[in-house]
Protein backbone atom coordinates (compact mmCIF):
# COMPACT_ATOMS: atom_id res chain seq x y z
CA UNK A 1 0.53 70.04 88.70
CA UNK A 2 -0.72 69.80 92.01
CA UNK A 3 -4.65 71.82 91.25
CA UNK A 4 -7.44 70.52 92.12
CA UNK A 5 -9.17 68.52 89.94
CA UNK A 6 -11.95 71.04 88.57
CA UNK A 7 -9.51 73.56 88.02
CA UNK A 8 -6.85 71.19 86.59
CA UNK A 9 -9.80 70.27 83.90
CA UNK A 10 -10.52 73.95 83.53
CA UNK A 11 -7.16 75.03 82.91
CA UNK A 12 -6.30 72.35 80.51
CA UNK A 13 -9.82 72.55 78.29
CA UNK A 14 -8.67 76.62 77.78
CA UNK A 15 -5.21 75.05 76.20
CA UNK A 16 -6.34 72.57 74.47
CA UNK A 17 -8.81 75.58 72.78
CA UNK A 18 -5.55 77.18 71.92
CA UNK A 19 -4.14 77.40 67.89
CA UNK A 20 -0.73 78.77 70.02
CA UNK A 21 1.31 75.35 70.42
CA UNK A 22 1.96 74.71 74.68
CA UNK A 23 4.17 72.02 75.88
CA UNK A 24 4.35 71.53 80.17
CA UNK A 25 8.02 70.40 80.97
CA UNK A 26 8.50 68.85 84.44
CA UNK A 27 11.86 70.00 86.01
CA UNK A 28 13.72 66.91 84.45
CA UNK A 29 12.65 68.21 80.41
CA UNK A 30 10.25 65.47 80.78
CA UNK A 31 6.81 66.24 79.07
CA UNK A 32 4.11 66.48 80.98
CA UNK A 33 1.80 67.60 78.49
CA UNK A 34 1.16 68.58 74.89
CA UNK A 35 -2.26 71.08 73.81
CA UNK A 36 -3.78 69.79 70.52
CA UNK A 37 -1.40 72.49 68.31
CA UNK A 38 1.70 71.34 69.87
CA UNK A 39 0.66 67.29 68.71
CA UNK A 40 0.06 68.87 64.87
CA UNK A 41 3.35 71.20 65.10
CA UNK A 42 5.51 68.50 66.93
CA UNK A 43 4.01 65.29 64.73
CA UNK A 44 3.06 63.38 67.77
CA UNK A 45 0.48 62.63 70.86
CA UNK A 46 0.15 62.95 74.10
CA UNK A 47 -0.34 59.50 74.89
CA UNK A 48 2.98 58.45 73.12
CA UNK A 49 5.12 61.49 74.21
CA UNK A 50 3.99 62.44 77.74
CA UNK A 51 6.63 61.26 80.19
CA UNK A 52 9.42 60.97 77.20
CA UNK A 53 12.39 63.27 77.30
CA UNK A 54 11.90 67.01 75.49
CA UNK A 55 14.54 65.57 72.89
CA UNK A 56 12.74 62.37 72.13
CA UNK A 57 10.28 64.66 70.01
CA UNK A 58 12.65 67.75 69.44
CA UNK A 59 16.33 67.77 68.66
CA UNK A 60 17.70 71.08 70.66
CA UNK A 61 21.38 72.30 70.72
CA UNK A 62 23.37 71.69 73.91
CA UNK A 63 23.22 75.34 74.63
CA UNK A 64 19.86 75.30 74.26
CA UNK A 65 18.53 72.63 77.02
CA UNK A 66 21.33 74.16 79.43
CA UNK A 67 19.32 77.25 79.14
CA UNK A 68 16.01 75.46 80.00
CA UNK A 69 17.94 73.64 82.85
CA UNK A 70 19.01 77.04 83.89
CA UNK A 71 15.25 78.30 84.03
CA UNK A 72 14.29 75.23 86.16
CA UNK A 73 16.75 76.58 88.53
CA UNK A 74 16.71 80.07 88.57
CA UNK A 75 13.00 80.86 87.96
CA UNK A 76 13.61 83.50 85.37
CA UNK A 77 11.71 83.34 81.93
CA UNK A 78 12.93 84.16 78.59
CA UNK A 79 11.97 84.51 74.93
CA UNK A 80 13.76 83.24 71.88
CA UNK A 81 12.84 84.89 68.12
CA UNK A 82 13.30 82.65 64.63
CA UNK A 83 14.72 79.91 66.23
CA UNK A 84 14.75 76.54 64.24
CA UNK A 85 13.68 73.18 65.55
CA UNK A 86 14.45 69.95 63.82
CA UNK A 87 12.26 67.14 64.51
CA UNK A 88 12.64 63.89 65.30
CA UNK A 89 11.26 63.31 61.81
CA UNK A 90 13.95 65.40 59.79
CA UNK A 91 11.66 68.43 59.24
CA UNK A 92 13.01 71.92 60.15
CA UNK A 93 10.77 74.44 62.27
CA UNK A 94 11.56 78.12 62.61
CA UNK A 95 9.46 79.00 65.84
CA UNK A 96 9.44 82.31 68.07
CA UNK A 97 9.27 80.59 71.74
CA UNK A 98 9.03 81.56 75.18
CA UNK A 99 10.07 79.96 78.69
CA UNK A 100 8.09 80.59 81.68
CA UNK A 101 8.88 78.61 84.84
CA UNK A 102 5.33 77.77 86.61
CA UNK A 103 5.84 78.42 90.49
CA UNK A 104 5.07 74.44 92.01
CA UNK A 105 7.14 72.07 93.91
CA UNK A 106 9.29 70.95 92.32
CA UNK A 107 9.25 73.72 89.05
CA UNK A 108 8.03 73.00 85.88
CA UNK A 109 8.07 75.13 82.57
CA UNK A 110 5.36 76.34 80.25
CA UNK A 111 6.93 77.29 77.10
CA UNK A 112 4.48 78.49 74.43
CA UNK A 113 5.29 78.17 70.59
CA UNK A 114 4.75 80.22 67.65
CA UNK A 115 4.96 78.69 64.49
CA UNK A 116 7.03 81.30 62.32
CA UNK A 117 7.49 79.24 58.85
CA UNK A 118 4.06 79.53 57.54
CA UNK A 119 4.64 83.52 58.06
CA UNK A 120 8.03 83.42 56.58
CA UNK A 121 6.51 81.31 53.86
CA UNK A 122 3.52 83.62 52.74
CA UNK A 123 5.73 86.93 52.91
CA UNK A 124 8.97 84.79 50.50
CA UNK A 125 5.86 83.71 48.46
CA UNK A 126 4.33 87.29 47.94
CA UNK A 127 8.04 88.76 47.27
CA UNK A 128 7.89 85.79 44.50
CA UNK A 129 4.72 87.27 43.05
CA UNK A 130 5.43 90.62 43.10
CA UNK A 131 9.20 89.77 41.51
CA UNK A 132 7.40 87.67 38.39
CA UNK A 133 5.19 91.05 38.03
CA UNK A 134 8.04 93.31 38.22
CA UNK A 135 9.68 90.77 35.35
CA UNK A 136 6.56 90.48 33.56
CA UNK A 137 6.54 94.49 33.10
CA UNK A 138 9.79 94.56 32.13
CA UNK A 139 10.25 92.08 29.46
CA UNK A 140 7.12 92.96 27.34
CA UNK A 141 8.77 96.33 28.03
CA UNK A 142 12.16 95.27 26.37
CA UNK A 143 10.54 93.27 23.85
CA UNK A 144 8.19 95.78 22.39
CA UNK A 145 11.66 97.99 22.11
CA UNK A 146 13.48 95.47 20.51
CA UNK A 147 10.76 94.26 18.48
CA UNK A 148 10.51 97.01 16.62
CA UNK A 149 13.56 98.04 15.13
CA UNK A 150 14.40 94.36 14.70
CA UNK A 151 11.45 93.92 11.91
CA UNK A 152 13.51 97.24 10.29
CA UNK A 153 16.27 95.87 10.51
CA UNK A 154 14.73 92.18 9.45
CA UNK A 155 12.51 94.25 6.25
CA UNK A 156 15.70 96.07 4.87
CA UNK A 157 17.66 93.00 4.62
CA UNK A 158 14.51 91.70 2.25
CA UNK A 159 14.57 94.86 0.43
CA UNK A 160 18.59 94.32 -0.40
CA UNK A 161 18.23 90.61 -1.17
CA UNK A 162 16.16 91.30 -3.66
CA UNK A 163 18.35 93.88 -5.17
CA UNK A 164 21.42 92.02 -5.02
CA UNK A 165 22.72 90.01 -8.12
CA UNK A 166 25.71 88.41 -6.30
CA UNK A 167 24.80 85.31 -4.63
CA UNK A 168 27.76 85.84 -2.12
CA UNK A 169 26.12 89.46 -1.29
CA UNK A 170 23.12 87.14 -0.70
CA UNK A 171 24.47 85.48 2.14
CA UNK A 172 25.42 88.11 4.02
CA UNK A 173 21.73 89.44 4.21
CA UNK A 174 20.60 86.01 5.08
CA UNK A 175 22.68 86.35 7.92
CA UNK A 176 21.23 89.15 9.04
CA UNK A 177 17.59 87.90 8.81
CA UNK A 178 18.32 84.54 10.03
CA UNK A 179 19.92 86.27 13.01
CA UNK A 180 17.25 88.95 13.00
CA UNK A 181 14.45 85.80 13.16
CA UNK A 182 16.67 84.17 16.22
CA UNK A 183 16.69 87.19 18.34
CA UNK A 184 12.85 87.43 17.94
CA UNK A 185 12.26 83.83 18.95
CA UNK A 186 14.29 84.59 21.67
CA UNK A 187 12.23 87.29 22.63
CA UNK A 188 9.47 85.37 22.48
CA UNK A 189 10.58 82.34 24.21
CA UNK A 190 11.03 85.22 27.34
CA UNK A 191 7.89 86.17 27.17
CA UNK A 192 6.59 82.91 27.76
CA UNK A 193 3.29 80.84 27.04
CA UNK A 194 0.83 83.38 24.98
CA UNK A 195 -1.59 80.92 24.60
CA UNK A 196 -4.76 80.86 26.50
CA UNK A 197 -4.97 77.78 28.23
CA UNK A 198 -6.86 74.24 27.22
CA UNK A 199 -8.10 73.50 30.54
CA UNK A 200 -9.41 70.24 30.60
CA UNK A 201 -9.60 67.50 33.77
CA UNK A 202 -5.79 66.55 34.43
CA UNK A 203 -4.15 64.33 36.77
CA UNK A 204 -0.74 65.35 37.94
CA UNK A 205 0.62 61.94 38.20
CA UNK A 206 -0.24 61.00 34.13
CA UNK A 207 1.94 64.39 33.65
CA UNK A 208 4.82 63.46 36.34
CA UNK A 209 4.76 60.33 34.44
CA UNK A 210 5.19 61.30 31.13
CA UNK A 211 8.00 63.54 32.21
CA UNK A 212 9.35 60.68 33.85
CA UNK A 213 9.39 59.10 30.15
CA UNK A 214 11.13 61.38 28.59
CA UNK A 215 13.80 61.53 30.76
CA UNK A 216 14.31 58.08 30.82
CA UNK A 217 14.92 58.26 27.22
CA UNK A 218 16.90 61.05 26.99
CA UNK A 219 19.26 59.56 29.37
CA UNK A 220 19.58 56.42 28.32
CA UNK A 221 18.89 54.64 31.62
CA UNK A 222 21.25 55.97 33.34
CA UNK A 223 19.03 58.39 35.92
CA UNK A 224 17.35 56.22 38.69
CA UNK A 225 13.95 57.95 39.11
CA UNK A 226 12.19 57.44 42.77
CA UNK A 227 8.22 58.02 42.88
CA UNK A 228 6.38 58.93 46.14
CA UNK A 229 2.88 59.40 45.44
CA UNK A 230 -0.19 60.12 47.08
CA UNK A 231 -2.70 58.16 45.54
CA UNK A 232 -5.81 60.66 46.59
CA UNK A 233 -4.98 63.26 45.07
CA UNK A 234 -8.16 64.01 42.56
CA UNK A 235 -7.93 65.57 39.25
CA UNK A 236 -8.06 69.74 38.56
CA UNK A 237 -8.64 71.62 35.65
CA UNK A 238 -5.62 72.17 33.98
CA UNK A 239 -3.62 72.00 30.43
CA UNK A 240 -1.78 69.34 30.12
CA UNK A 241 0.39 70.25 27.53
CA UNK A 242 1.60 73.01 28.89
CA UNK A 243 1.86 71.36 32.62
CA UNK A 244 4.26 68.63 31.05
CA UNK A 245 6.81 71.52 29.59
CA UNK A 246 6.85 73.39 33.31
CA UNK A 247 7.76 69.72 34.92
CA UNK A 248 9.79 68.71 32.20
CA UNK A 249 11.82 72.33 32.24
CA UNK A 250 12.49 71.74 35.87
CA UNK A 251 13.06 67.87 35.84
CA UNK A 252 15.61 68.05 32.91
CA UNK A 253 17.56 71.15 35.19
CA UNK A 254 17.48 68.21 37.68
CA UNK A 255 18.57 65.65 35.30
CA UNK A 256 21.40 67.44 34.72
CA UNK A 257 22.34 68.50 37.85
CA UNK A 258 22.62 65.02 39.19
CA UNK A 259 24.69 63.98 36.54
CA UNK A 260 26.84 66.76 37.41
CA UNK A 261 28.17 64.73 40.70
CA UNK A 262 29.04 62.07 38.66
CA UNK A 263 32.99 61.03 39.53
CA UNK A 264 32.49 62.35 42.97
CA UNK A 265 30.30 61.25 45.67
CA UNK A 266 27.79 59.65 43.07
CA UNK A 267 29.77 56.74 42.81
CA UNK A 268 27.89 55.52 45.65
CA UNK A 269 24.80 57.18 44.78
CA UNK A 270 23.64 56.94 41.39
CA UNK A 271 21.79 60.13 39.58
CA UNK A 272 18.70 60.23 41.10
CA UNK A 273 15.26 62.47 40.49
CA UNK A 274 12.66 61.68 43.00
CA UNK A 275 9.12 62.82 42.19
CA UNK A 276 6.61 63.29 45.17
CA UNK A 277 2.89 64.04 45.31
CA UNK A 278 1.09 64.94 48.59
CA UNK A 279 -2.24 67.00 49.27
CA UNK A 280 -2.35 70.02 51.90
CA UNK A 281 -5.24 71.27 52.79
CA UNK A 282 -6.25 74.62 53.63
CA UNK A 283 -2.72 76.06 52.37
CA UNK A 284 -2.17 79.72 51.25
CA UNK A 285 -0.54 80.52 48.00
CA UNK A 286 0.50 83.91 48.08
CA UNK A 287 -2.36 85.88 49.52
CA UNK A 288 -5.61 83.26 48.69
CA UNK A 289 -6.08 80.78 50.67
CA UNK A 290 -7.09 77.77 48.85
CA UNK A 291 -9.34 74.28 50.41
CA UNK A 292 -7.02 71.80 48.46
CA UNK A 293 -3.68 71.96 47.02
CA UNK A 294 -1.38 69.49 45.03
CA UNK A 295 2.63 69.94 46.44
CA UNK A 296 4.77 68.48 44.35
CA UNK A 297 8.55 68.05 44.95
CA UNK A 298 11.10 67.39 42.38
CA UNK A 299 14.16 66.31 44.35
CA UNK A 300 17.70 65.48 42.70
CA UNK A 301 20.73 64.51 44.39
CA UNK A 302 22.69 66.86 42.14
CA UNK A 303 25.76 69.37 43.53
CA UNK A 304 22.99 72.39 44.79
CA UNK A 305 22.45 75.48 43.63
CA UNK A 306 24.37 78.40 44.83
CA UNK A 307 23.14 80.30 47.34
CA UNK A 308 23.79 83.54 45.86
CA UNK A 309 22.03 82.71 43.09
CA UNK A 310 19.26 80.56 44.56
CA UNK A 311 17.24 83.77 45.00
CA UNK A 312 17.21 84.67 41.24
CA UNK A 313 16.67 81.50 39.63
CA UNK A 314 12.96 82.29 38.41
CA UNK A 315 14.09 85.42 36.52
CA UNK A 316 15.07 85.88 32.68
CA UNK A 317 18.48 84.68 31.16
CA UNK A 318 19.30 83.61 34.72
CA UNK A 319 21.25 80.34 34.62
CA UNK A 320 23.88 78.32 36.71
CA UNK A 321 25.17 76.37 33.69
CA UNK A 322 27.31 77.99 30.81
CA UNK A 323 25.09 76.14 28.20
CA UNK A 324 21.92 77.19 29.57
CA UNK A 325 19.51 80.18 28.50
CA UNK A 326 18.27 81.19 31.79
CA UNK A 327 14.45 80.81 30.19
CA UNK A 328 13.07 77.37 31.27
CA UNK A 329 12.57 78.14 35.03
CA UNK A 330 11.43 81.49 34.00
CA UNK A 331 8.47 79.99 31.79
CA UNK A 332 7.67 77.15 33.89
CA UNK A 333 6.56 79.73 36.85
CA UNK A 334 4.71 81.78 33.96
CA UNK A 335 2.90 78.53 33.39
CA UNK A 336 2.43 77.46 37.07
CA UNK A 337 1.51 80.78 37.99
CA UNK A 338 -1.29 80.82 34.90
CA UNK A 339 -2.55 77.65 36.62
CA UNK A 340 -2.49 79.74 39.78
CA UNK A 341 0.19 78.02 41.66
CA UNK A 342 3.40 78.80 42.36
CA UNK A 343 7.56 77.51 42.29
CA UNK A 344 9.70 77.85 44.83
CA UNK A 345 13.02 75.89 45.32
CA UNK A 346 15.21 74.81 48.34
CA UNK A 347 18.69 73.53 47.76
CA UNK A 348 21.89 72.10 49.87
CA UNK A 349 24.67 70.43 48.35
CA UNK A 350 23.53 66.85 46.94
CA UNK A 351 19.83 67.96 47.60
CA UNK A 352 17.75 70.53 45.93
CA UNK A 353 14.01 70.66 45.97
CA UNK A 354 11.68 72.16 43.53
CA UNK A 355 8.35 72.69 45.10
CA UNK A 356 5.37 73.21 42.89
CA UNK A 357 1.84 74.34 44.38
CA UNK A 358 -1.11 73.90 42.39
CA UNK A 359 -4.60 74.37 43.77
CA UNK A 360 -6.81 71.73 43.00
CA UNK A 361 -10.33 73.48 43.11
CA UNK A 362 -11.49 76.06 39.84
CA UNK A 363 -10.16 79.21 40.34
CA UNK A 364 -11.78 82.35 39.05
């Protein structure tokens, strides 16, 4: 930029001040410069990227470096809304961007960046919350209904057992309060946890551990598990107990969904589960915004969930499997959520990801 010094400094302390991301693009889609928000959004520096092509730290479309081209040329500026950017790194970004050709010889572009994920994020993570409410309402709704007339129904078949002589006669009433005792454990197992919980100082990666034992057992060494951890990550108040039945719900779905591509593609890659660990700070969960959080992804390299039923997953009887009871992804976001935290779950054929959020200072 040909300014004069003073004003060049001036110009560029205001953008570095800036939380909007701004990259400088000289008329080649070279970078000229980066503002501190574009180095955190874009996972790099200006001393390593300035001077690199735009696509060294971004991987655009065709189309969509034509279109810059064409600004360089013709001058005019332009906005795009929700578009995604995939790093350099593999990581997707949805961003609302615009493209405003600065007026020097030769032309260069300003294009300013709006992050749109973390926005996307908090609104998919309050339509969570409000969905496990709405659930919530309606199950102890359902059960208190079908509670009631089941102890009837569970009482008279008592009543006639007693009066019957004929032990065949027996049976049949047996059946009806062994069958009366089933539905109400069912119930039950939809409402979820009713116990208050045992919070006691817990470390996430003695839980992911444990799971990890388990499942080695139950499959008989045939899953290869793959640990990423972060080492830092401090203990939280939490029940253990509990904790290791929401992981162990969710990595046994992911056991089994990675054995699933066995006889296709897996015969290259083995069933795998990877467990990761990482801390984000300063992350919102819903609407509270929390100092420290624990993400932790359970990965398997299974077929993927369906997308059309991707966005039910977390409610009641909901399953993908003909064998399954729709309850244990259900329960495990009771639990999470009881912990204050939340599920969520992204999935593409041979990869699906089961994020867990978990703050990691006392919550009220």
């Amino acid at each position: 930029m040909a300014l004069p010094s003073a004003h060049q400094t001036g110009y560029k302390n205001i953008l570095d001040s800036l939380t909007t991301a701004v990259l400088v693009l000289e008329d080649n889609l070279t970078i000229r410069y980066l503002n501190p928000a574009a180095e955190s959004l874009f996972e790099t520096s200006m001393t390593r990227s300035q001077g690199q092509p735009f696509q060294d730290i971004l991987v655009e479309s065709e189309d969509a470096l034509k279109t810059l081209f064409a600004a360089v040329r013709n001058g005019q500026s332009y906005t795009r809304r929700e578009a995604e950017f995939l790093l350099t790194s593999g990581s997707r970004l949805t961003v609302d961007y615009s493209v405003t050709p600065i007026s020097l010889e030769p032309t260069e572009l300003l294009i300013e960046i709006q992050p749109r994920d973390r926005l996307m994020r908090i609104s998919r993570e309050e339509d969570i919350i409000s969905q496990q409410e709405t659930t919530r309402i309606l199950v102890r709704g359902m059960a208190h209904e079908i509670k009631n007339p089941l102890g009837g129904i569970r009482g008279a078949a008592q009543l006639l057992d007693r009066e019957l002589n004929s032990e065949d006669q027996r049976e049949y009433t047996r059946v009806i309060i062994d069958e009366a005792d089933r539905l109400r454990s069912l119930v039950d197992r939809m409402l979820g946890p009713n116990k208050a919980l045992k919070l006691a100082p817990t470390n996430i990666h003695e839980i992911l551990e444990r799971v990890g034992t388990l499942l080695e057992a139950e499959s008989k060494g045939r899953l290869h598990f793959s640990r990423d951890y972060d080492p830092s990550i401090p203990e939280f108040r939490g029940d253990k107990e509990q904790l290791i039945q929401a992981f162990l719900n969710i990595a046994r779905n992911a056991m089994e969904a990675a054995f699933e591509n066995q006889g296709g593609h897996s015969s290259e890659e083995p069933p795998t589960i990877t467990f990761r660990t990482r801390t984000l700070r300063q992350f919102t969960i819903g609407n509270r915004r929390h100092r420290l959080v624990c993400r932790v992804d359970v990965i398997d390299n299974g077929p993927g969930i369906p997308p059309e039923l991707l966005q039910n997953i977390f409610y009641p009887m909901i399953s993908g499997r003909a064998s399954g009871t729709g309850l244990g992804l259900s329960i495990t976001q009771s639990i999470i959520g009881q912990h204050h935290g939340l599920v969520e779950c992204e999935s593409e054929p041979g990869r699906t990801d089961f994020i867990i959020f978990l703050p990691l200072e006392d919550t009220p």
